[in-house]
Structures are given as C-alpha cells and as structure tokens.
C-alpha atoms as a PDB file:
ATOM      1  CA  UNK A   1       8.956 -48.583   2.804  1.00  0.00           C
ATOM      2  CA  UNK A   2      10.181 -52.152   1.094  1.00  0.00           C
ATOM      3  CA  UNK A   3      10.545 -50.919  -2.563  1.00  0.00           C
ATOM      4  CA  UNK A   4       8.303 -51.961  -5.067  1.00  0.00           C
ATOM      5  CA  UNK A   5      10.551 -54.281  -6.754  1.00  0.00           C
ATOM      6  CA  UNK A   6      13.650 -55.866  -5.997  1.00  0.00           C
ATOM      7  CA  UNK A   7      16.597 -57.461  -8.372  1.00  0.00           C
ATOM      8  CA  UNK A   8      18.553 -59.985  -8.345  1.00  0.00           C
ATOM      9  CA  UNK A   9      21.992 -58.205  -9.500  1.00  0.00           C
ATOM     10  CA  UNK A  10      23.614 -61.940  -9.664  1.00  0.00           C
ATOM     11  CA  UNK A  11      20.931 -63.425 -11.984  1.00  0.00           C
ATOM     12  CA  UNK A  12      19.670 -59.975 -13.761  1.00  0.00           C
ATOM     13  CA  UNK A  13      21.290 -59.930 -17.614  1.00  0.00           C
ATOM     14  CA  UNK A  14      19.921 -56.391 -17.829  1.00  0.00           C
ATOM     15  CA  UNK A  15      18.335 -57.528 -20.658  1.00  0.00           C
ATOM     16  CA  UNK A  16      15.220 -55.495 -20.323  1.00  0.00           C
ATOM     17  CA  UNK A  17      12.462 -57.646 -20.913  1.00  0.00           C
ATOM     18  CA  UNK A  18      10.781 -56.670 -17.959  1.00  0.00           C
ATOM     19  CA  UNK A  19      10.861 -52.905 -18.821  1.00  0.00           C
ATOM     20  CA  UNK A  20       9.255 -53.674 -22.014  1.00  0.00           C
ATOM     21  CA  UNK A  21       6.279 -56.150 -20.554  1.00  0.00           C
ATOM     22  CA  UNK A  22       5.794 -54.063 -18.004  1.00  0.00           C
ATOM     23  CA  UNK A  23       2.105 -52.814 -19.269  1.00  0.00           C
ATOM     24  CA  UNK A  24       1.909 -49.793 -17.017  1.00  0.00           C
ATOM     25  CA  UNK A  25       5.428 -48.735 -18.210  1.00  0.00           C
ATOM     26  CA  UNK A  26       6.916 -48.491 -14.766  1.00  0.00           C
ATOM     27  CA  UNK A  27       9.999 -50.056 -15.016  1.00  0.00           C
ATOM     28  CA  UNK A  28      13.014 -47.746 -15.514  1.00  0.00           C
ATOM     29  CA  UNK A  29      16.063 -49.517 -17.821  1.00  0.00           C
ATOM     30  CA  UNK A  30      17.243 -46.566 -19.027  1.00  0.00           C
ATOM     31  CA  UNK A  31      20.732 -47.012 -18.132  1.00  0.00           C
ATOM     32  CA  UNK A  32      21.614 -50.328 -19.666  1.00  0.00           C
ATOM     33  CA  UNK A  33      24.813 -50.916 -17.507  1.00  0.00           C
ATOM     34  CA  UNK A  34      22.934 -51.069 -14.208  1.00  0.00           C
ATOM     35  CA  UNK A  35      19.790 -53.448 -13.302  1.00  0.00           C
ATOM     36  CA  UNK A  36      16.143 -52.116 -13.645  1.00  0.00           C
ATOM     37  CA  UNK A  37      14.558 -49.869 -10.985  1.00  0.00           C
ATOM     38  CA  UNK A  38      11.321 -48.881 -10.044  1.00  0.00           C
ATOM     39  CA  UNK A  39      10.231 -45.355 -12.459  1.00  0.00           C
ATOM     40  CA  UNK A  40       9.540 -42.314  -9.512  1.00  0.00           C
ATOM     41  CA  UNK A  41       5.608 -42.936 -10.404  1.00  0.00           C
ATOM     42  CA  UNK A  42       5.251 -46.447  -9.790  1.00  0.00           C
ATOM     43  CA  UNK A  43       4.293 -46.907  -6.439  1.00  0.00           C
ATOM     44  CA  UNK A  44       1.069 -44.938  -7.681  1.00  0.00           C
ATOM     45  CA  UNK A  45       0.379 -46.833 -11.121  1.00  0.00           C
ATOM     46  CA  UNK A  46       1.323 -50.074 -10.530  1.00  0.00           C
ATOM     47  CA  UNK A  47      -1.896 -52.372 -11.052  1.00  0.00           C
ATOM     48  CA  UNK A  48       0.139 -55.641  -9.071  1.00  0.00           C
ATOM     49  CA  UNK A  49      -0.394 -57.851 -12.403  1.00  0.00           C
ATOM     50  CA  UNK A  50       2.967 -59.983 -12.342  1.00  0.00           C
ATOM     51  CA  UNK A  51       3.947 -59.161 -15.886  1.00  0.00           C
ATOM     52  CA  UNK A  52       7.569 -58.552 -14.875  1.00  0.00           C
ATOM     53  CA  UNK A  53       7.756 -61.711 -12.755  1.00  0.00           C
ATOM     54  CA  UNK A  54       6.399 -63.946 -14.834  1.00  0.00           C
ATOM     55  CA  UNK A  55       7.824 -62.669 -17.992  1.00  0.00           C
ATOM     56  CA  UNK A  56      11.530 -63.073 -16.813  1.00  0.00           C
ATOM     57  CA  UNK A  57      13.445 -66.166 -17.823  1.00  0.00           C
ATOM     58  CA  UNK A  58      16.370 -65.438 -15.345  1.00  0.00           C
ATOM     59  CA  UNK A  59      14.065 -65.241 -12.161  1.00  0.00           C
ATOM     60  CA  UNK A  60      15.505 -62.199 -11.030  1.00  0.00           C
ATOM     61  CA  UNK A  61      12.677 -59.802 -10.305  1.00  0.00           C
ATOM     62  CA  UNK A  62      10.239 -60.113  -7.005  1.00  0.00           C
ATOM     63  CA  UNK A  63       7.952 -57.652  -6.664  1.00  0.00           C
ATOM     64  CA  UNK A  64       6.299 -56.597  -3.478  1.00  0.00           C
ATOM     65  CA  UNK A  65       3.355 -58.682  -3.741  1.00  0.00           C
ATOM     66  CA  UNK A  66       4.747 -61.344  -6.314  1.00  0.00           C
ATOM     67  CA  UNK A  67       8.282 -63.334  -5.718  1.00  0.00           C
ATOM     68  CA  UNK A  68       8.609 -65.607  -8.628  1.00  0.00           C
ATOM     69  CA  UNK A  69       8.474 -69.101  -5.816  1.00  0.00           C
ATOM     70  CA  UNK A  70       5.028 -67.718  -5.093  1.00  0.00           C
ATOM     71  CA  UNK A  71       4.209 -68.198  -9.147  1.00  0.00           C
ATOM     72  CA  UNK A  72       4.049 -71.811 -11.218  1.00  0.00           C
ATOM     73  CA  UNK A  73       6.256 -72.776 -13.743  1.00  0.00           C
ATOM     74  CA  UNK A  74       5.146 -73.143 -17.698  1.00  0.00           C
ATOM     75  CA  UNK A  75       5.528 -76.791 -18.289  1.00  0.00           C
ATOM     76  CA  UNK A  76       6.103 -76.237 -21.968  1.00  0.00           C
ATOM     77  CA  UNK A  77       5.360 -80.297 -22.300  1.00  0.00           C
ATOM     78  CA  UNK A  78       1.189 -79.006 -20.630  1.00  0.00           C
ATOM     79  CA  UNK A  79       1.435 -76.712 -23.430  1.00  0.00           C
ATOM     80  CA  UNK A  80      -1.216 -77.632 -25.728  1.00  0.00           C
ATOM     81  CA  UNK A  81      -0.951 -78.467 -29.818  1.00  0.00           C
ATOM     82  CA  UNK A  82      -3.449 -76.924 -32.045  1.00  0.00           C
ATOM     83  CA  UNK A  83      -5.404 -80.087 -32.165  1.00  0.00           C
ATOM     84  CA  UNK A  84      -5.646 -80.281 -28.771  1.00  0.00           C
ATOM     85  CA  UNK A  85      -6.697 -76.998 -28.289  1.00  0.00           C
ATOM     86  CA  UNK A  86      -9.203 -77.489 -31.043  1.00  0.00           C
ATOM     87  CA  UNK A  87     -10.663 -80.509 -29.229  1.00  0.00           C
ATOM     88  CA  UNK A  88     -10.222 -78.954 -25.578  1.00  0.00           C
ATOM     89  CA  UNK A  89     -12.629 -76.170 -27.173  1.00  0.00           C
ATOM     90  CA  UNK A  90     -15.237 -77.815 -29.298  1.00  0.00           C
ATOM     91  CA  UNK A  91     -16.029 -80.550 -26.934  1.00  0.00           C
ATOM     92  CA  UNK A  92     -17.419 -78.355 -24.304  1.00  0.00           C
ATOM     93  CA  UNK A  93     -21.029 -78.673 -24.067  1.00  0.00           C
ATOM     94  CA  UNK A  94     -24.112 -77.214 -22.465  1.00  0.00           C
ATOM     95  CA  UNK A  95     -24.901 -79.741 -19.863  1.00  0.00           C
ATOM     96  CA  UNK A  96     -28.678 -80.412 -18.813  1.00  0.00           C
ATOM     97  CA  UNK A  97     -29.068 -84.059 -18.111  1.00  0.00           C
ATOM     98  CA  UNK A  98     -27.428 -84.887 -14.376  1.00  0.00           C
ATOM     99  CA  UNK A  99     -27.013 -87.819 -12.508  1.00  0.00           C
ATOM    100  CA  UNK A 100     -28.330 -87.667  -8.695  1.00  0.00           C
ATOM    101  CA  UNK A 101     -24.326 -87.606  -7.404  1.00  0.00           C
ATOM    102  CA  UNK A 102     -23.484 -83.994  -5.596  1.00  0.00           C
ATOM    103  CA  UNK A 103     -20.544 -82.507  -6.979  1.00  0.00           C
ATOM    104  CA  UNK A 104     -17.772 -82.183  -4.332  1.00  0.00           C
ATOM    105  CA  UNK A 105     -17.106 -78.888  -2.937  1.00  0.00           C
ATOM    106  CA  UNK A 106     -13.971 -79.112  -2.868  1.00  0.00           C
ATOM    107  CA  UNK A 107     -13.593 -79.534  -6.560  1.00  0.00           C
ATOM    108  CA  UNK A 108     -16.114 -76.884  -6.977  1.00  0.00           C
ATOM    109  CA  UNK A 109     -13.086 -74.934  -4.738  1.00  0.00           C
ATOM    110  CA  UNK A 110     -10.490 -75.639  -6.622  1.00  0.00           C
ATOM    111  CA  UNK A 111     -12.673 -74.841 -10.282  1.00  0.00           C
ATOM    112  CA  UNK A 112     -13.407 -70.981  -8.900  1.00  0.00           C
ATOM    113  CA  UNK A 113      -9.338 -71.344  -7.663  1.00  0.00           C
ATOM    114  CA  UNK A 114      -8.169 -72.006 -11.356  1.00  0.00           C
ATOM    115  CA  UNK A 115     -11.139 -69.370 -13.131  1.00  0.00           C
ATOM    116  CA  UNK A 116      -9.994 -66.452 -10.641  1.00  0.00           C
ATOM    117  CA  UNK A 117      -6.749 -66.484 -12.905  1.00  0.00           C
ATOM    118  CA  UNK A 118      -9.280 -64.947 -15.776  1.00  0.00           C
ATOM    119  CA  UNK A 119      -8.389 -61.167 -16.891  1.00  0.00           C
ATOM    120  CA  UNK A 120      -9.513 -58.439 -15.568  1.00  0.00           C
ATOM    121  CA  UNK A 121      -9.309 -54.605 -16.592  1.00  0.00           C
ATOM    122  CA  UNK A 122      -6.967 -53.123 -14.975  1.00  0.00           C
ATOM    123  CA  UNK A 123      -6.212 -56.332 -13.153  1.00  0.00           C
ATOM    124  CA  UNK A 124      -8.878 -55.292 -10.679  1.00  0.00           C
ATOM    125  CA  UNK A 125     -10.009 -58.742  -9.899  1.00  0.00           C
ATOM    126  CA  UNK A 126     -13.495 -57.596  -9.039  1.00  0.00           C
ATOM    127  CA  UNK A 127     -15.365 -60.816  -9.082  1.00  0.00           C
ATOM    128  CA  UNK A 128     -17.179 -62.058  -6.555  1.00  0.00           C
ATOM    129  CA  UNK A 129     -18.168 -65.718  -6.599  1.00  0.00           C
ATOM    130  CA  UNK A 130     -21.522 -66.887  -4.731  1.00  0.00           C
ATOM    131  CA  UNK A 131     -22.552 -71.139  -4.506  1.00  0.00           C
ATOM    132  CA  UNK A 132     -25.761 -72.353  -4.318  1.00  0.00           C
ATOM    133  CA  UNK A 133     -24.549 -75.966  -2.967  1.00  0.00           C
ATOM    134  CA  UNK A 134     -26.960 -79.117  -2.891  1.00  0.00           C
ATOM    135  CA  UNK A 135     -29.848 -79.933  -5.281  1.00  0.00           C
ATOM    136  CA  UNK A 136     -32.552 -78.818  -2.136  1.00  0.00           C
ATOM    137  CA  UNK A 137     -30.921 -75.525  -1.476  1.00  0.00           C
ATOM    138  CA  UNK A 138     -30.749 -75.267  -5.476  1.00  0.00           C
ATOM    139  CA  UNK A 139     -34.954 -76.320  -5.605  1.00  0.00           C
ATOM    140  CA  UNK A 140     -34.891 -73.495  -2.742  1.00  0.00           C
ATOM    141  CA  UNK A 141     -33.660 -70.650  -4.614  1.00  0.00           C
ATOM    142  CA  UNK A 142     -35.781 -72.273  -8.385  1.00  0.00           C
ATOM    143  CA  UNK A 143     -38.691 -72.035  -6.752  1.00  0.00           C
ATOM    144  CA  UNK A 144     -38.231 -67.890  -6.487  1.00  0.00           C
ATOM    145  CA  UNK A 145     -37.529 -67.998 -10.026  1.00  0.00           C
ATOM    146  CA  UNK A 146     -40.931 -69.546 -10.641  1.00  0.00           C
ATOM    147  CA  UNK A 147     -42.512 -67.036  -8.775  1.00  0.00           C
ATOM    148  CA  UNK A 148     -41.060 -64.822 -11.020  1.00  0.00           C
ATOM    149  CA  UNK A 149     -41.937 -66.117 -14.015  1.00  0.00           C
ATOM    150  CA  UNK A 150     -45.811 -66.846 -13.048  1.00  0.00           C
ATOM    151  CA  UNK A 151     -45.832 -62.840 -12.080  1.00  0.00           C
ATOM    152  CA  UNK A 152     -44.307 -61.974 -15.675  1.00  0.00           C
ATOM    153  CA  UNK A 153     -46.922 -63.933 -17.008  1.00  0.00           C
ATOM    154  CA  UNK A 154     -49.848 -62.409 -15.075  1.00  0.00           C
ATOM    155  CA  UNK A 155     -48.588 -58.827 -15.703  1.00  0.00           C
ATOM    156  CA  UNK A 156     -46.548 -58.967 -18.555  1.00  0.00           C
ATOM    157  CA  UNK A 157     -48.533 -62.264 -20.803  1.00  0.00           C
ATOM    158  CA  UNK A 158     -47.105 -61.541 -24.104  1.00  0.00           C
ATOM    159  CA  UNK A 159     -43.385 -61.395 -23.040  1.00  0.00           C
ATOM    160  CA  UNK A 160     -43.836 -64.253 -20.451  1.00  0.00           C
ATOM    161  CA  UNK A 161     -45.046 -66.581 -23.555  1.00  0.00           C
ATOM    162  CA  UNK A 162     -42.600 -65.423 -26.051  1.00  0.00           C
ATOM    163  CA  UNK A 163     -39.777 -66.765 -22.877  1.00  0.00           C
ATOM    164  CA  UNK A 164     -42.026 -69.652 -22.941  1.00  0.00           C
ATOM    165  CA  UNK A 165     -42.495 -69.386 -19.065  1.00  0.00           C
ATOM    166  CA  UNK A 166     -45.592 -70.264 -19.738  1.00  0.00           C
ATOM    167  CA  UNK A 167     -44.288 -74.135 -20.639  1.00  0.00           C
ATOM    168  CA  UNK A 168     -41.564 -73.886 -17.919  1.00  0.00           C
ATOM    169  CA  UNK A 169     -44.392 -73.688 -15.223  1.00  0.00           C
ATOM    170  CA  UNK A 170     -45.735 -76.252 -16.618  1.00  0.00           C
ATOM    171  CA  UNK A 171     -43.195 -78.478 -16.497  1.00  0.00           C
ATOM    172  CA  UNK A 172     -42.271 -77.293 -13.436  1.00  0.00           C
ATOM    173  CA  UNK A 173     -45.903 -77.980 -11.380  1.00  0.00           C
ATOM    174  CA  UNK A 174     -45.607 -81.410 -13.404  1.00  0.00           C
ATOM    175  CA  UNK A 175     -42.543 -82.437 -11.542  1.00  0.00           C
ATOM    176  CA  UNK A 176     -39.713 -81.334 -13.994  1.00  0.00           C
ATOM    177  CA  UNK A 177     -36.966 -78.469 -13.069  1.00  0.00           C
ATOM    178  CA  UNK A 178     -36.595 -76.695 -16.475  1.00  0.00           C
ATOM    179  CA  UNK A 179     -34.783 -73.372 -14.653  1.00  0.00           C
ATOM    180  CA  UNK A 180     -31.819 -75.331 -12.963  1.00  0.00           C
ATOM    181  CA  UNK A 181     -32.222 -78.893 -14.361  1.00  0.00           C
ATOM    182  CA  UNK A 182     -31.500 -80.209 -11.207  1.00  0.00           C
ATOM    183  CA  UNK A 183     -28.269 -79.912 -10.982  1.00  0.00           C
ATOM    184  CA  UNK A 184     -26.290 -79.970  -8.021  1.00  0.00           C
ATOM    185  CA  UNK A 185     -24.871 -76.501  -7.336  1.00  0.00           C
ATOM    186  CA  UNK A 186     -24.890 -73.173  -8.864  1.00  0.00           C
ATOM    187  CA  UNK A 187     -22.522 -70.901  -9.518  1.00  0.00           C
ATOM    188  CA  UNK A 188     -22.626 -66.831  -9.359  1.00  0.00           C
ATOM    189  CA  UNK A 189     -20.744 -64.451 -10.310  1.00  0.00           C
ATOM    190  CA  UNK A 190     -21.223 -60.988  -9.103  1.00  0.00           C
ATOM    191  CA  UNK A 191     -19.525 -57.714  -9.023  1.00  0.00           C
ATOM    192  CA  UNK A 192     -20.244 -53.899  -8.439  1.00  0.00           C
ATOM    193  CA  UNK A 193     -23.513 -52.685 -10.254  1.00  0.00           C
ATOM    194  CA  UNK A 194     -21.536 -49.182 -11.089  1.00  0.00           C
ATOM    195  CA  UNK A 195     -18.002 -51.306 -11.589  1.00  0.00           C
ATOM    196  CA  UNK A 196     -16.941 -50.145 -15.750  1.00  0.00           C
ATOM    197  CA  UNK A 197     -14.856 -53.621 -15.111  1.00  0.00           C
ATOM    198  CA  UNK A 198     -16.741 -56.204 -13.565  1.00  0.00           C
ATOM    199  CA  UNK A 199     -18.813 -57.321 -16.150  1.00  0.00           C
ATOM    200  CA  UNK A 200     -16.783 -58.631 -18.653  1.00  0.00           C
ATOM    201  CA  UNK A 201     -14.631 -59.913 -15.955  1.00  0.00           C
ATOM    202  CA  UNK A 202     -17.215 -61.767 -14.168  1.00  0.00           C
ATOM    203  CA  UNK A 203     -18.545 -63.344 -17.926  1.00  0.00           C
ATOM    204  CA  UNK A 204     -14.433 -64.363 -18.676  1.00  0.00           C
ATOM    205  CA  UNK A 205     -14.191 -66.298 -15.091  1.00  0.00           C
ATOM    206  CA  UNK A 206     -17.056 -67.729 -15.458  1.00  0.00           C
ATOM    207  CA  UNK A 207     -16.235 -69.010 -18.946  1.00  0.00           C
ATOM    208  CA  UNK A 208     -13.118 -70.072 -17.559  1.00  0.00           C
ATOM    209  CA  UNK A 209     -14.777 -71.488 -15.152  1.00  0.00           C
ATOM    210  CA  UNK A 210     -17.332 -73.614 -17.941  1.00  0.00           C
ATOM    211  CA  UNK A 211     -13.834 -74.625 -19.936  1.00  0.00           C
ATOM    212  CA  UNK A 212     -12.567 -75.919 -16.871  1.00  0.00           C
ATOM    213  CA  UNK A 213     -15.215 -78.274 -15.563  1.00  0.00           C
ATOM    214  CA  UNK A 214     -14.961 -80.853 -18.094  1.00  0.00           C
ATOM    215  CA  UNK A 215     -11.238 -81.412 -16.914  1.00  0.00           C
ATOM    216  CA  UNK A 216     -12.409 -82.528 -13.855  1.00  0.00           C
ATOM    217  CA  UNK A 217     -15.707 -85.080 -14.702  1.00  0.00           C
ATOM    218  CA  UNK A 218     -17.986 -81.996 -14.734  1.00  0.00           C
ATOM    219  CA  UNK A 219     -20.628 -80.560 -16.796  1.00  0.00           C
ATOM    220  CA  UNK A 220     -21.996 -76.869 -16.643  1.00  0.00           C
ATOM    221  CA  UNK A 221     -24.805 -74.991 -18.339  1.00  0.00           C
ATOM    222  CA  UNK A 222     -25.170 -70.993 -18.513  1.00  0.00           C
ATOM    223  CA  UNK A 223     -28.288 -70.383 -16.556  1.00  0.00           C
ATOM    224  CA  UNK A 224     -29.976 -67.586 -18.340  1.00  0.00           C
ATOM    225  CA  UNK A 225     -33.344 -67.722 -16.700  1.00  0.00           C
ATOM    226  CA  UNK A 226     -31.503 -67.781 -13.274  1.00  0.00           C
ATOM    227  CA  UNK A 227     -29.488 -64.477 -14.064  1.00  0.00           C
ATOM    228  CA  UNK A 228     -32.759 -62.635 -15.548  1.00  0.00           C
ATOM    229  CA  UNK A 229     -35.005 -63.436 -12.636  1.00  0.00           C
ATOM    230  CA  UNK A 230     -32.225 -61.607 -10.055  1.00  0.00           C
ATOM    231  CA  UNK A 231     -31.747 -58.970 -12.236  1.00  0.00           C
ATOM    232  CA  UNK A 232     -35.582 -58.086 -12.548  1.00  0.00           C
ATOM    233  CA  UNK A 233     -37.215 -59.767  -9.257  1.00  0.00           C
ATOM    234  CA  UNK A 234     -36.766 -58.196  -5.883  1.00  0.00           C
ATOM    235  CA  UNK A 235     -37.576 -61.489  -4.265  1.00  0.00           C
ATOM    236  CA  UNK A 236     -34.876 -63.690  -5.563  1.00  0.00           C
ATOM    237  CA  UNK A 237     -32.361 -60.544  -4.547  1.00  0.00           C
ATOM    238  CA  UNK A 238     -32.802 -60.578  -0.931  1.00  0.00           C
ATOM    239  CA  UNK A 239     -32.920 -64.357  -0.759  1.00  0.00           C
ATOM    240  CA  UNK A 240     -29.234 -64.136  -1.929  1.00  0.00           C
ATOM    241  CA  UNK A 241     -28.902 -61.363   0.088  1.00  0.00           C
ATOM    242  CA  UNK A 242     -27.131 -59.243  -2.369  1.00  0.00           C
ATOM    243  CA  UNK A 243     -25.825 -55.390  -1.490  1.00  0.00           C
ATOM    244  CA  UNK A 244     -27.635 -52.854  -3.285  1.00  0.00           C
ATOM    245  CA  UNK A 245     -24.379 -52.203  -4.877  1.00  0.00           C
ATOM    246  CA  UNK A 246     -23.832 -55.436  -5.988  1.00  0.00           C
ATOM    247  CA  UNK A 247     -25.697 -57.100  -9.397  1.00  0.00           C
ATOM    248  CA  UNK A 248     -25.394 -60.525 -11.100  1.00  0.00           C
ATOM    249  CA  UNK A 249     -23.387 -60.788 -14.218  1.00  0.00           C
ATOM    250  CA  UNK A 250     -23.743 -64.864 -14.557  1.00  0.00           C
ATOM    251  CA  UNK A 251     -25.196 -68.122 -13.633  1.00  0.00           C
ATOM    252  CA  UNK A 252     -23.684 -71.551 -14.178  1.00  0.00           C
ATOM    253  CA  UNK A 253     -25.338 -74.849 -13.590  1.00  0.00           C
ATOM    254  CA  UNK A 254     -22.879 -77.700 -12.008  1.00  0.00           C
ATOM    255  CA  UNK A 255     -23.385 -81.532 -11.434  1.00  0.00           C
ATOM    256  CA  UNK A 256     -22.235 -84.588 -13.130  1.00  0.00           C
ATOM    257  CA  UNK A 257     -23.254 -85.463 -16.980  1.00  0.00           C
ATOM    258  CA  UNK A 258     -25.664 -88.066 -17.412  1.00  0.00           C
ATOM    259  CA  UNK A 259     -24.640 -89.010 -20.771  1.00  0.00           C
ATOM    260  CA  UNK A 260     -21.472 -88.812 -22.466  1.00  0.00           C
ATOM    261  CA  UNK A 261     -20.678 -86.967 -25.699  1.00  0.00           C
ATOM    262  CA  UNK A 262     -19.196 -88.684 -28.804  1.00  0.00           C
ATOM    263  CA  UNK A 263     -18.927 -85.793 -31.180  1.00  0.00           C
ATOM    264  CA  UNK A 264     -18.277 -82.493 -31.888  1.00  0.00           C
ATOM    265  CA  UNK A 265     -20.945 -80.454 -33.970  1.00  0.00           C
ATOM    266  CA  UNK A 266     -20.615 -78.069 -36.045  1.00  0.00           C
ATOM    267  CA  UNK A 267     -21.085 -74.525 -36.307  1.00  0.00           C
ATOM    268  CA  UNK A 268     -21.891 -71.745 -39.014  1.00  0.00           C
ATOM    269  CA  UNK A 269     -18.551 -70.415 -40.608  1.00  0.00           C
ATOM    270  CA  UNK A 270     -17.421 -67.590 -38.652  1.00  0.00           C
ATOM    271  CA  UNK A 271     -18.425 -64.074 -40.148  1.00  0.00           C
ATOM    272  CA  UNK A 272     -15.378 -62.106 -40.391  1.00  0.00           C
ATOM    273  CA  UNK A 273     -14.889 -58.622 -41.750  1.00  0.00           C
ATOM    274  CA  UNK A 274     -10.681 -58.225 -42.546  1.00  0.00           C
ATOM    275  CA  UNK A 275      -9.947 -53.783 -42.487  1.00  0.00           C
ATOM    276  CA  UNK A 276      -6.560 -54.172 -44.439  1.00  0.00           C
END
C-alpha cells in the first residue's frame, strides 16, 4: 500500500513543523537527522485534514489524499487588515427585499464550493447541501410551510400567535411571501439526525456560506420559519424527500438585494466574562 505520506528528502529541512501541526500527532520526527515518517498508528487515526501540507513552507510533504499542487497558495497581499476585516464583517446583512433577477446557479455552485472549506469535527465533512432553485419551485415548497403554520394555529393557537403565524397567513393569502420573501433559491443544509458533528458543522458552512454571498452581488437571510416547519411537519419532509436519518440544521434565503446598504449599525457591547 502507497504510504500515507511521502517526503521530499531534497526540499525537507527536517525542521519539524509538520510533526508539531500535525493535530492527530501522527507524524514521527523523532530522529532529527532523517526526514519525518508516518508514526506505526497513523494509517488508523489520520482524519485526512491537510495540516501537514498546508502548514509546510518548503512544499515537501504530499500526503495520500493531499499533494501540495492540489492545494492554493496564501496570497499574503488577499490577506485582509483589521479594518477590512471589520468592514467585511459588519456589513453583512439580513437580506429580505429582492429584485425579480434569478440568481445564477452557477454562482450559487461555486458559493457552496468556497463554504464546504468550513470546519468540521474531526474533519468529517458531514454536510450535505440541498437547493431549492427558482422563485416557483421556492412558492412550491412555502406553500407547505403555510400549511404548517395554519395547522399550529388550529391545534396549537397560543404558540401559533406568539410566532405571529397568525399575521404571516395573512400576509401570505393577501399576496405577500413573509416565509421566503421571494427570493430566488434556498439553501439547506443537512446532515445525520444522530451525527455528534453535523450540527455545528452544517450552522459554520452555512455561515460561511452567508459571509460569502455579498462578495459576489448576493444577499442571504437565515430562514428560521423554513427550518422549524421541516423539523416539526411531516409534510414539508417528504416533499424534500429527506432519509429518516437525515434532519435540517439550516435554511438560507438567496436572490439579489433590492436596495443597497450605506451603513453599518451598531450592536450592544459584547458581554464578556475574563477567568484570569
């Protein structure tokens, strides 16, 4: 079997970095004169994340699954300042006025692409993206989380008010989409309902994937009402034809802004509690 790892003895300056990245600990430098080799349990522990790959300057690591050609370069002049950062951040908004222009699938591709680079324990990668695609299909797929709502509110009125279903179906029968805004595509993620990991990882790609969509003329929206109704209405389920092992962990909306934002609000001071 093709070892785990290979070296590059004419690049490698033995200078360990790669042992000490390694998060698994799998890496065996303990003979400084001679290049790093695979430790006797790693064929059984490594989790394939790329650490040692990316983390060496020389380029003289490939692992089985990894060769550094396969990864991009940093472009240390992409990397950005604090400001930047600061105004990458805080001018993300929650988008829920769209113009009537469908969003490009292949955009929508390439935003999933980039947000499948989020973390994941373990580096288990256990998302599993779904697209509603087109304002009709979207209409298609609201209209079940109607029905869900006007059953909450026959069987369950008190809750169904304090949501305010009540005034979504209202707005809904009077012509106005209040549960997807009309956007032009939605956005799932889903993962295994008994998975300890894909829950926050499905919530990180898909807030990678809200970060993102400004970069590229986009605006997004969590859709809370969306995620509720398939976690609680049997209808909406099979419609998306999702596995009994399988459960939504998030619901983004996606089109193009109708309005453009000026500035950045702000926010209460953070609440911090410093164990020294």
């Amino acid at each position: 079997m093709e070892s785990l790892f290979t070296i590059d003895e004419d690049k490698c300056k033995k200078d360990g970095i790669c042992a000490s990245a390694c998060p698994m600990a799998i890496i065996d430098f303990s003979n400084a004169d001679l290049v790093p080799k695979p430790a006797g349990h790693a064929e059984s522990i490594c989790i394939k994340c790329g650490h040692c790959v990316a983390v060496c300057p020389h380029g003289a690591l490939s692992h089985r699954n990894i060769s550094p050609e396969d990864c991009l370069e940093v472009e240390k002049s992409l990397m950005l300042t604090e400001a930047q950062m600061e105004q990458f951040l805080r001018y993300r908004r929650s988008i829920r006025n769209y113009k009537d222009k469908p969003v490009e699938k292949d955009k929508l591709n390439r935003l999933i692409e980039i947000s499948s680079h989020a973390p994941s324990g373990h580096n288990t990668q256990p998302v599993h993206w779904q697209v509603i695609y087109g304002q009709d299909k979207v209409k298609e797929y609201s209209v079940i989380v109607i029905d869900w709502m006007k059953h909450t509110l026959k069987e369950q009125p008190e809750m169904g008010k304090m949501l305010h279903f009540d005034m979504i179906v209202a707005a809904w029968d009077f012509g106005v989409d209040v549960v997807s805004r009309s956007c032009s595509a939605l956005v799932l993620t889903n993962g295994g309902a008994q998975d300890p990991f894909a829950d926050a990882a499905s919530k990180i790609a898909m807030t990678f994937f809200d970060l993102a969509a400004p970069t590229m003329g986009l605006g997004t929206c969590w859709n809370g009402y969306f995620n509720m109704a398939i976690l609680q209405w049997e209808p909406l389920r099979e419609a998306l034809k999702l596995p009994e092992n399988m459960t939504n962990f998030g619901v983004m909306m996606v089109g193009y802004p109708k309005f453009k934002y000026s500035r950045m609000p702000t926010r209460n001071a953070p609440r911090i509690s410093w164990l020294d």
